[in-house]
N, C-alpha and C. Protein backbone atom coordinates (compact mmCIF):
# COMPACT_ATOMS: atom_id res chain seq x y z
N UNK A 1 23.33 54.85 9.58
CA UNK A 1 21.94 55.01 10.01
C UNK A 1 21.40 53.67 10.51
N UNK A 2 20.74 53.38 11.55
CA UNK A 2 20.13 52.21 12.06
C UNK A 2 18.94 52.02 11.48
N UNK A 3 18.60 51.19 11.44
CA UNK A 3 17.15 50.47 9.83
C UNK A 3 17.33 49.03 11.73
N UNK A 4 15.56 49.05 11.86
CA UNK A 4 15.23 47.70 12.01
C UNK A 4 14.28 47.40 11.31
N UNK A 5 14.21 46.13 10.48
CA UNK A 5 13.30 45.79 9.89
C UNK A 5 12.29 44.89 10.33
N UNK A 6 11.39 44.62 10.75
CA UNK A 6 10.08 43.63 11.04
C UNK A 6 9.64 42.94 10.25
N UNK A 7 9.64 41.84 10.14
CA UNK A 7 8.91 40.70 9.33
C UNK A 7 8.24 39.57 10.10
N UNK A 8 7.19 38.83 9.10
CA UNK A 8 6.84 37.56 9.88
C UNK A 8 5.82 37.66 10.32
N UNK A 9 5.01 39.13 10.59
CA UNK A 9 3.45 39.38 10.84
C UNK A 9 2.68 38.56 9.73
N UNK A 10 1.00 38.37 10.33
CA UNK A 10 0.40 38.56 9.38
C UNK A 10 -1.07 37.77 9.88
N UNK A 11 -2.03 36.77 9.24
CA UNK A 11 -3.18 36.73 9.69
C UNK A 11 -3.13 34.96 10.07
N UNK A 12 -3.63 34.65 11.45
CA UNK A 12 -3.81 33.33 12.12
C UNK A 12 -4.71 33.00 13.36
N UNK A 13 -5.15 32.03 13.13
CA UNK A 13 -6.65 31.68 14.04
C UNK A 13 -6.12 31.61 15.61
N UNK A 14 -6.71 31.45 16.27
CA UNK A 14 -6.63 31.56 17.56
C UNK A 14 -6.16 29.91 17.94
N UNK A 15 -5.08 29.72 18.62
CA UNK A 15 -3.60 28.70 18.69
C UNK A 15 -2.96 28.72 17.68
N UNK A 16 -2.74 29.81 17.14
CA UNK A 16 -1.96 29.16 16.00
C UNK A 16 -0.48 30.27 16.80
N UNK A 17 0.55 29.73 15.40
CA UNK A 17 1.41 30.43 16.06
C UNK A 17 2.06 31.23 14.69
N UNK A 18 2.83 32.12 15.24
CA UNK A 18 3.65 33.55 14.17
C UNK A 18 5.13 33.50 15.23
N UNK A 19 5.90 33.75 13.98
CA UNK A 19 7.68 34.10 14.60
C UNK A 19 7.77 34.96 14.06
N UNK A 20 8.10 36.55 14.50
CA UNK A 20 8.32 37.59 13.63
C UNK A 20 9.79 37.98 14.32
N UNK A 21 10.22 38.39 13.10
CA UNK A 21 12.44 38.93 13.06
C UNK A 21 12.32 40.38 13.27
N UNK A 22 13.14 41.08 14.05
CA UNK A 22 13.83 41.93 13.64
C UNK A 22 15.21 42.37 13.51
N UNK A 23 15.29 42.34 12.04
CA UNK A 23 16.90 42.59 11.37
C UNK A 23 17.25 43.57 11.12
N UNK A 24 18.60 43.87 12.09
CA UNK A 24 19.14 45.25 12.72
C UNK A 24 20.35 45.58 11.89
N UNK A 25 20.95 46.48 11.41
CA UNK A 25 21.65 47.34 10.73
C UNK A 25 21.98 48.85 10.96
N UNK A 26 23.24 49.09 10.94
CA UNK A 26 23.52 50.33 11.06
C UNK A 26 24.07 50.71 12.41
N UNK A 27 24.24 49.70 13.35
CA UNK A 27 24.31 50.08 14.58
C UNK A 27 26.22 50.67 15.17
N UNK A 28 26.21 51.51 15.54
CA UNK A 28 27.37 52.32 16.21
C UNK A 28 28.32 51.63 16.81
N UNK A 29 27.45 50.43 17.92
CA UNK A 29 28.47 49.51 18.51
C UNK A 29 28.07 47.87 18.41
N UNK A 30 28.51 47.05 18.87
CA UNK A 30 28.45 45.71 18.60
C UNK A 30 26.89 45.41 18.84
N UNK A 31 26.47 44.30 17.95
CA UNK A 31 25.24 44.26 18.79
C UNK A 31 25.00 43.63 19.73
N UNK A 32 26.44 43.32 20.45
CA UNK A 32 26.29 42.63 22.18
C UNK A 32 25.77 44.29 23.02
N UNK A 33 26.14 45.37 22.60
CA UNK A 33 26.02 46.29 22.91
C UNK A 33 24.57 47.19 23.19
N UNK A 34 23.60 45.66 22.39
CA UNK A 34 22.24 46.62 22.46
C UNK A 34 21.40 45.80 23.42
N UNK A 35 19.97 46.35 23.73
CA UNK A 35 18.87 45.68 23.98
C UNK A 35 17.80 45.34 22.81
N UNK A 36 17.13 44.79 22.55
CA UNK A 36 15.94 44.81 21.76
C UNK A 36 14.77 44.41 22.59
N UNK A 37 14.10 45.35 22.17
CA UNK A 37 12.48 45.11 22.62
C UNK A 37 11.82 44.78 21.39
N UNK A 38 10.72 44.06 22.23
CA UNK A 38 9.67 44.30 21.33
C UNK A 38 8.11 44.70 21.90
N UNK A 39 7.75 45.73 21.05
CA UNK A 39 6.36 46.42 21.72
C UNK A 39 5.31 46.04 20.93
N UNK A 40 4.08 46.48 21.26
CA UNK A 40 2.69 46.50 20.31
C UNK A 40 1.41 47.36 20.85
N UNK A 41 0.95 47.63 19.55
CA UNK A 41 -0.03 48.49 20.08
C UNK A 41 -1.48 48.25 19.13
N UNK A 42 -2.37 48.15 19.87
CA UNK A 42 -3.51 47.41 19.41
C UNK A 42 -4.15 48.51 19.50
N UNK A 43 -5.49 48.80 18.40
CA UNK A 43 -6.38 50.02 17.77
C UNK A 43 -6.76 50.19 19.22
N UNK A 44 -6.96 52.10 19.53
CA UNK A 44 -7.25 52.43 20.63
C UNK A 44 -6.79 51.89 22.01
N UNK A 45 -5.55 51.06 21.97
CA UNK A 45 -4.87 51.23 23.01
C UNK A 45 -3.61 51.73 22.99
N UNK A 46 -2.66 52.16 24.31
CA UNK A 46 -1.62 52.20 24.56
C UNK A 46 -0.47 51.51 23.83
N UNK A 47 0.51 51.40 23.64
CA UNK A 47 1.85 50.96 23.20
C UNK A 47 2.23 49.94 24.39
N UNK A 48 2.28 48.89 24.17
CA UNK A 48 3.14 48.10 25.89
C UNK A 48 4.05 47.55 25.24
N UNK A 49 4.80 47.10 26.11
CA UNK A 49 6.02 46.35 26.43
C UNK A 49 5.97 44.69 26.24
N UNK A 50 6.19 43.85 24.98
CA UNK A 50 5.96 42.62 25.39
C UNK A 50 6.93 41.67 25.78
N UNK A 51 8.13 41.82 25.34
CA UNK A 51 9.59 41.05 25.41
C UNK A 51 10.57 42.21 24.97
N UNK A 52 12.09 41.45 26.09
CA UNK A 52 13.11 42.26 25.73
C UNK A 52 14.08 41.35 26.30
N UNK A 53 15.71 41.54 25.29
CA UNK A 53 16.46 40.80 25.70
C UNK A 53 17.82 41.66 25.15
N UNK A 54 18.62 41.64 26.31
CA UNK A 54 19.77 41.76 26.69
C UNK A 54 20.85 41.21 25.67
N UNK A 55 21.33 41.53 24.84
CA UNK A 55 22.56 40.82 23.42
C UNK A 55 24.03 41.02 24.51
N UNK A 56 23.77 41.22 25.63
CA UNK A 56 25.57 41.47 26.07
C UNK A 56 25.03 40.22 27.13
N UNK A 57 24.30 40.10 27.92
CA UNK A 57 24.08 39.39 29.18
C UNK A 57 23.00 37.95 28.76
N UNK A 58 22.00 38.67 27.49
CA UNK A 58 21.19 37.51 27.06
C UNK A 58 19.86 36.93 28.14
N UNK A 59 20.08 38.28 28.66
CA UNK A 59 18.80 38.01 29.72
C UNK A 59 17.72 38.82 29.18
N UNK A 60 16.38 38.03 29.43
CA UNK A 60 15.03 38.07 28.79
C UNK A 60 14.24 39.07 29.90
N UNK A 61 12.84 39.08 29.14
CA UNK A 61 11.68 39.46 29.92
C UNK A 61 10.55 39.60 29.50
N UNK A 62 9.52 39.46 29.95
CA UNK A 62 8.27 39.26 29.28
C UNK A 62 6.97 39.45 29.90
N UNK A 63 6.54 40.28 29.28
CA UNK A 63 5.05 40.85 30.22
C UNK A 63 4.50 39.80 30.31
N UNK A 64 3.22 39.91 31.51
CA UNK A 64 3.13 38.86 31.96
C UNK A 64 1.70 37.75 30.64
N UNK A 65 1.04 38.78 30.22
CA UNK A 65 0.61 38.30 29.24
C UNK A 65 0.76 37.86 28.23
N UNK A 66 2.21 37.11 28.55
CA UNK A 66 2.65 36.89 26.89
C UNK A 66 3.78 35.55 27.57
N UNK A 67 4.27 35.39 28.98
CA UNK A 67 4.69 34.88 29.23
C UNK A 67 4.59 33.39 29.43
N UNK A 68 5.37 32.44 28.94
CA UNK A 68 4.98 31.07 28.30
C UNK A 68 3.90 30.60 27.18
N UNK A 69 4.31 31.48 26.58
CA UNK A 69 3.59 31.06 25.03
C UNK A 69 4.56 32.01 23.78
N UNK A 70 4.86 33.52 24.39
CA UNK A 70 6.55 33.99 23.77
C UNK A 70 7.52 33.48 24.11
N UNK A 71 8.48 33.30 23.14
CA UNK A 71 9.57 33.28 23.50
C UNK A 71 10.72 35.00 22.06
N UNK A 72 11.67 35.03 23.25
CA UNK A 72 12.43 35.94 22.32
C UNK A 72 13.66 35.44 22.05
N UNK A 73 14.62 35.40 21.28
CA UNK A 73 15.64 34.83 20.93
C UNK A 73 16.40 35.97 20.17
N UNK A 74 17.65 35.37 19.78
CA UNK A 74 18.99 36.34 19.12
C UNK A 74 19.95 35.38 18.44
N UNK A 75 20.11 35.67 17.23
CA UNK A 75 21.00 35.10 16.65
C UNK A 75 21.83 36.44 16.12
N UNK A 76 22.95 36.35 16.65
CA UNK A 76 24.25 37.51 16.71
C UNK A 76 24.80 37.58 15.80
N UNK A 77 25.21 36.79 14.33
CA UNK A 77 25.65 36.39 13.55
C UNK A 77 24.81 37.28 12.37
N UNK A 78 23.75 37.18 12.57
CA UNK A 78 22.49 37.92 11.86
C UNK A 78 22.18 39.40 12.61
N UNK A 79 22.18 39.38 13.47
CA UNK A 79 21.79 40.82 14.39
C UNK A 79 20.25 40.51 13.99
N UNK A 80 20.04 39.64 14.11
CA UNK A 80 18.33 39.35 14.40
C UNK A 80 17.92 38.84 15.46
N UNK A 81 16.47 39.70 16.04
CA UNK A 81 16.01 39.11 17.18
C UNK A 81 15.09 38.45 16.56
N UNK A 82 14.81 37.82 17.02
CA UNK A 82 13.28 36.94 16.80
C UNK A 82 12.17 37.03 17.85
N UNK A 83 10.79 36.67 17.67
CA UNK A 83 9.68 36.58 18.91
C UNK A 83 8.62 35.60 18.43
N UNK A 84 9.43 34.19 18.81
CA UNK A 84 8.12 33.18 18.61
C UNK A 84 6.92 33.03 19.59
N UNK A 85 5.85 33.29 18.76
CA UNK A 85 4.57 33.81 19.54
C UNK A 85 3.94 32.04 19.22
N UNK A 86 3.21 31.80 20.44
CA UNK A 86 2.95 29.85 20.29
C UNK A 86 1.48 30.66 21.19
N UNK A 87 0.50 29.57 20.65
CA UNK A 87 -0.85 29.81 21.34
C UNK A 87 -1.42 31.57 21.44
N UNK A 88 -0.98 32.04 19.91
CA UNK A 88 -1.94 33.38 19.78
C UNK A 88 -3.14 33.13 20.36
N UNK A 89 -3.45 34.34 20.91
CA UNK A 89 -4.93 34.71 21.63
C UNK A 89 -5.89 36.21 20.33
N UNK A 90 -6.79 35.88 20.37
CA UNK A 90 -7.24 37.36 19.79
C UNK A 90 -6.32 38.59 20.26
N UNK A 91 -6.89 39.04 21.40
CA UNK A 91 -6.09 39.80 21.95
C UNK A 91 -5.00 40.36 22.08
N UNK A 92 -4.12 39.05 21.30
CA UNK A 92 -2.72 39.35 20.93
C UNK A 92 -3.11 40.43 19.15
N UNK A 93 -3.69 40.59 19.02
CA UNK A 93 -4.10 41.16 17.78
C UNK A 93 -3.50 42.59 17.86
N UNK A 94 -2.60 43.05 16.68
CA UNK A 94 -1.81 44.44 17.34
C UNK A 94 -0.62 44.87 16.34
N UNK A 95 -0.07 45.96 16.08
CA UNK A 95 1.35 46.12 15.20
C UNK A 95 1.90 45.69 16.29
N UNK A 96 2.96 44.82 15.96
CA UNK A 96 4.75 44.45 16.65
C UNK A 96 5.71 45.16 16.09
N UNK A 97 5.89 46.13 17.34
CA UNK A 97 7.11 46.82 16.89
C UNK A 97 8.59 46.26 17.52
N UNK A 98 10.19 46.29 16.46
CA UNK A 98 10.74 46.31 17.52
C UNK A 98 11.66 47.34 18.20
N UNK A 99 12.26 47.61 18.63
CA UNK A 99 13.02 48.69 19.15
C UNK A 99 14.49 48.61 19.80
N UNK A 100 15.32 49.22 19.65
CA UNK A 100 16.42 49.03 20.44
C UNK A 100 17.27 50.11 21.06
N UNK A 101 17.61 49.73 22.07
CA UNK A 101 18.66 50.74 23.33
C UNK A 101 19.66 50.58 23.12
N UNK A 102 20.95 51.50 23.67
CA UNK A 102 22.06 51.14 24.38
C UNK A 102 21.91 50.37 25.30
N UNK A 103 22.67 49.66 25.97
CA UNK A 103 22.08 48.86 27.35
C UNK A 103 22.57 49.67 28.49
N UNK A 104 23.25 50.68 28.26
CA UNK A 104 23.39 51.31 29.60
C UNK A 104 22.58 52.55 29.11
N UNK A 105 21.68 52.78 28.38
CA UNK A 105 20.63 53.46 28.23
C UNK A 105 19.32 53.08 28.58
N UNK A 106 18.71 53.70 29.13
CA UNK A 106 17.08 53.35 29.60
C UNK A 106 16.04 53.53 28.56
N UNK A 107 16.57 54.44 27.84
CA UNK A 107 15.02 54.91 26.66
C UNK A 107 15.90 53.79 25.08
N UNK A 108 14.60 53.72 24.82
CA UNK A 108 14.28 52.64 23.10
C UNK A 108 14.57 53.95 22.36
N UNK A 109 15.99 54.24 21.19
CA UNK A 109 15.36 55.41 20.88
C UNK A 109 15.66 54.74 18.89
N UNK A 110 15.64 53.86 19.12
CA UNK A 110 15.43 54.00 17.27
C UNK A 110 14.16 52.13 17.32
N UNK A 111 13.31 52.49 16.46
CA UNK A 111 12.09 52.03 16.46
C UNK A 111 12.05 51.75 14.94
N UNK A 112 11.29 50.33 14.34
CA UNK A 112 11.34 49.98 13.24
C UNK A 112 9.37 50.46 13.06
N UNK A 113 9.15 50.16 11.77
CA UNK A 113 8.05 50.25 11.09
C UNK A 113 6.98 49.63 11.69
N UNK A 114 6.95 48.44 12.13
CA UNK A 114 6.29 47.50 12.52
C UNK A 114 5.62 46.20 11.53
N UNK A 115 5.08 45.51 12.28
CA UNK A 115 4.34 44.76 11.25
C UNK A 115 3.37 43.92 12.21
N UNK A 116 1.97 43.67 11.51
CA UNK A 116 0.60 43.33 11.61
C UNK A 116 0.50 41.82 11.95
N UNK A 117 0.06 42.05 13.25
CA UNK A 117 -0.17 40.62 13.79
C UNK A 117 -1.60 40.26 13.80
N UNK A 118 -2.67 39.99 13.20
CA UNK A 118 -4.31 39.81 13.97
C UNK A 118 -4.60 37.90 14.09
N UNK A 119 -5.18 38.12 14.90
CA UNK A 119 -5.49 36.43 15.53
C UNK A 119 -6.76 36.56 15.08
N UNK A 120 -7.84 35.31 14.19
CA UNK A 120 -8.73 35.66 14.37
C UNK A 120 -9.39 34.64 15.07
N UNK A 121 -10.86 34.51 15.59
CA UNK A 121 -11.57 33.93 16.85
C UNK A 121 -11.83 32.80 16.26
């Protein structure tokens, strides 16, 4: 069974910074084999897309609101992704979920719990 776990949320002023993990288990094939995302979804909005990275190719991406102040990383050894968040904004205020694909799959289909990011002003 695949378990991602989320850690590393939790409560910080506006510049501050949060690194939250997600530690992956259970997976079918290597975890060069996956993608990990990571999403969030803030009260009364949508679910978006904030970072995702490639474990076979190691190529990134990053909405644009989040770009140069996230970073996403992988340590393979662990099957943990990481998402160091530098210069929180309020706005960044939201559950971080993370999620992971096949990489020759298009859809996220196993999704962890999440965990609580709020910035405050």
């Amino acid at each position: 069974e695949v378990q991602l776990v989320e850690s590393g949320g939790g409560l910080v002023q506006t510049g501050g910074s949060l690194r939250l993990s997600c530690a992956a288990s259970g997976f079918t094939f290597a975890f060069d084999d996956y993608a990990i995302g990571w999403f969030r979804q803030a009260p009364g909005k949508e679910r978006e897309g904030v970072s995702c990275i490639n474990n076979s190719k190691g190529k990134t991406h990053y909405a644009d609101s989040v770009k140069g102040r996230f970073t996403i990383s992988s340590d393979k050894a662990k099957n943990t992704v990481y998402l160091q968040m530098n210069s929180l904004k309020p706005e960044d205020t939201a559950i971080y979920y993370c999620a992971a694909r096949e990489i020759t799959k298009n859809e996220y289909n196993y999704w962890g719990q999440g965990t609580q990011v709020t910035v405050s002003s």
